[in-house]
Protein backbone atom coordinates (compact mmCIF):
# COMPACT_ATOMS: atom_id res chain seq x y z
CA UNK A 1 0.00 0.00 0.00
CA UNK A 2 1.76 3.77 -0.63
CA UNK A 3 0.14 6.84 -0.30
CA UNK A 4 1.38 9.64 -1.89
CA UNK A 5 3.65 12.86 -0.34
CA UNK A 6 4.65 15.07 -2.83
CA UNK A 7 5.81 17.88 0.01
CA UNK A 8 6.70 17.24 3.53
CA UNK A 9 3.64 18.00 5.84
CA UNK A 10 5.50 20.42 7.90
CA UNK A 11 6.29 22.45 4.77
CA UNK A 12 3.00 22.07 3.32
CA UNK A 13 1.28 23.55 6.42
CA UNK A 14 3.97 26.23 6.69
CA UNK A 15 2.96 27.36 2.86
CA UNK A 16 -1.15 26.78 3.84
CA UNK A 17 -0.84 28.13 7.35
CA UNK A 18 -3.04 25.60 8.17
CA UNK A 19 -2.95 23.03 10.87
CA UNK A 20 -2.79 19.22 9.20
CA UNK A 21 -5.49 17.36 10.22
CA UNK A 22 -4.52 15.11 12.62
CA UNK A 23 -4.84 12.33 10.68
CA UNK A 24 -2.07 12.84 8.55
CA UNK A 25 -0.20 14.30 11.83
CA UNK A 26 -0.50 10.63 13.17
CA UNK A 27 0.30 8.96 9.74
CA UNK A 28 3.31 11.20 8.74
CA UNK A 29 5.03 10.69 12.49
CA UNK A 30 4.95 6.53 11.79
CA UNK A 31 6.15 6.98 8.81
CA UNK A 32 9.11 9.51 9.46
CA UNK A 33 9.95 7.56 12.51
CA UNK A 34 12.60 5.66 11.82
CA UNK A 35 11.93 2.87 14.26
CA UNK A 36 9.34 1.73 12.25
CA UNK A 37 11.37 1.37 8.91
CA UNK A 38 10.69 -2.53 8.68
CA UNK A 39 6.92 -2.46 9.14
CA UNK A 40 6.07 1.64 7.73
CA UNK A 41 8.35 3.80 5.57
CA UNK A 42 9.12 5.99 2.87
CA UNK A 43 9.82 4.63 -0.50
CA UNK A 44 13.34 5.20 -2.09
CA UNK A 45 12.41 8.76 -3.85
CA UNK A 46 10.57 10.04 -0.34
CA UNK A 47 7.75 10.55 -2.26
CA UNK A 48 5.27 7.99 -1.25
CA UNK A 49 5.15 5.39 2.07
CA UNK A 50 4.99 1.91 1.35
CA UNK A 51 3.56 -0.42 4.55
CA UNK A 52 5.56 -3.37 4.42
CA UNK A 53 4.25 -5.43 6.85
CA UNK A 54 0.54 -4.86 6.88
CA UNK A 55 -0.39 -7.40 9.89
CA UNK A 56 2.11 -5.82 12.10
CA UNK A 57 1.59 -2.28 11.37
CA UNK A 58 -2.12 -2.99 12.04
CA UNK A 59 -1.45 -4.88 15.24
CA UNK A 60 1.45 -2.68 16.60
CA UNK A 61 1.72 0.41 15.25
CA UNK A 62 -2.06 1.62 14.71
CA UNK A 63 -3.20 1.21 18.44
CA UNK A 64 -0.08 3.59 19.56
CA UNK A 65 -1.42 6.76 18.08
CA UNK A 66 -5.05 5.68 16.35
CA UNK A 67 -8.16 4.33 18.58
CA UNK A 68 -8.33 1.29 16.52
CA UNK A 69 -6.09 -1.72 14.84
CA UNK A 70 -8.07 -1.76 11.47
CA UNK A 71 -6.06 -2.04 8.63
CA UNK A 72 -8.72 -1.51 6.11
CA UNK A 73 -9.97 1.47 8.15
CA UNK A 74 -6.44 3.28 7.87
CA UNK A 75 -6.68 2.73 4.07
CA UNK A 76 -10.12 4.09 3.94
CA UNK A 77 -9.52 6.92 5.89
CA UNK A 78 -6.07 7.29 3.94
CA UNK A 79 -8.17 7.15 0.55
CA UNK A 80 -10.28 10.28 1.37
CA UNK A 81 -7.01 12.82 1.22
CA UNK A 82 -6.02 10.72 -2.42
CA UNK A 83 -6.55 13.45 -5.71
């Protein structure tokens, strides 16, 4: 599964002055974390995040910062900030 960056999140709120919604807050600091490079990261050009290990990510990571371990439900709600 990757989902798609073209600017870092910081940098696009800094040119929107607008807060991310948290969401994508949550999402971005998995991803940039780099504890969690087997299971989440960014793919080689940093311009999309590739989940590598779907079971764990839903099992481990998703409960840490999201109120559910629903893998399909991350995608879903991933889906609705696609173009």
């Amino acid at each position: 599964m990757e989902g798609t960056c073209d600017k870092g999140l910081l940098e696009y709120a800094i040119i929107r002055k607008t807060n991310p919604p948290p969401f994508l807050l949550k999402t971005y600091m998995l991803v940039d974390d780099p504890v969690t490079d087997t299971v989440i990261s960014w793919n080689e050009g940093g311009t999309a995040f590739v989940v590598w290990q779907p079971a764990e990510f839903a099992r481990d990571l998703l409960p840490t910062l999201f109120k559910h371990c629903n893998f399909s439900s991350f995608v879903r709600q991933l889906n609705t900030y696609s173009n």
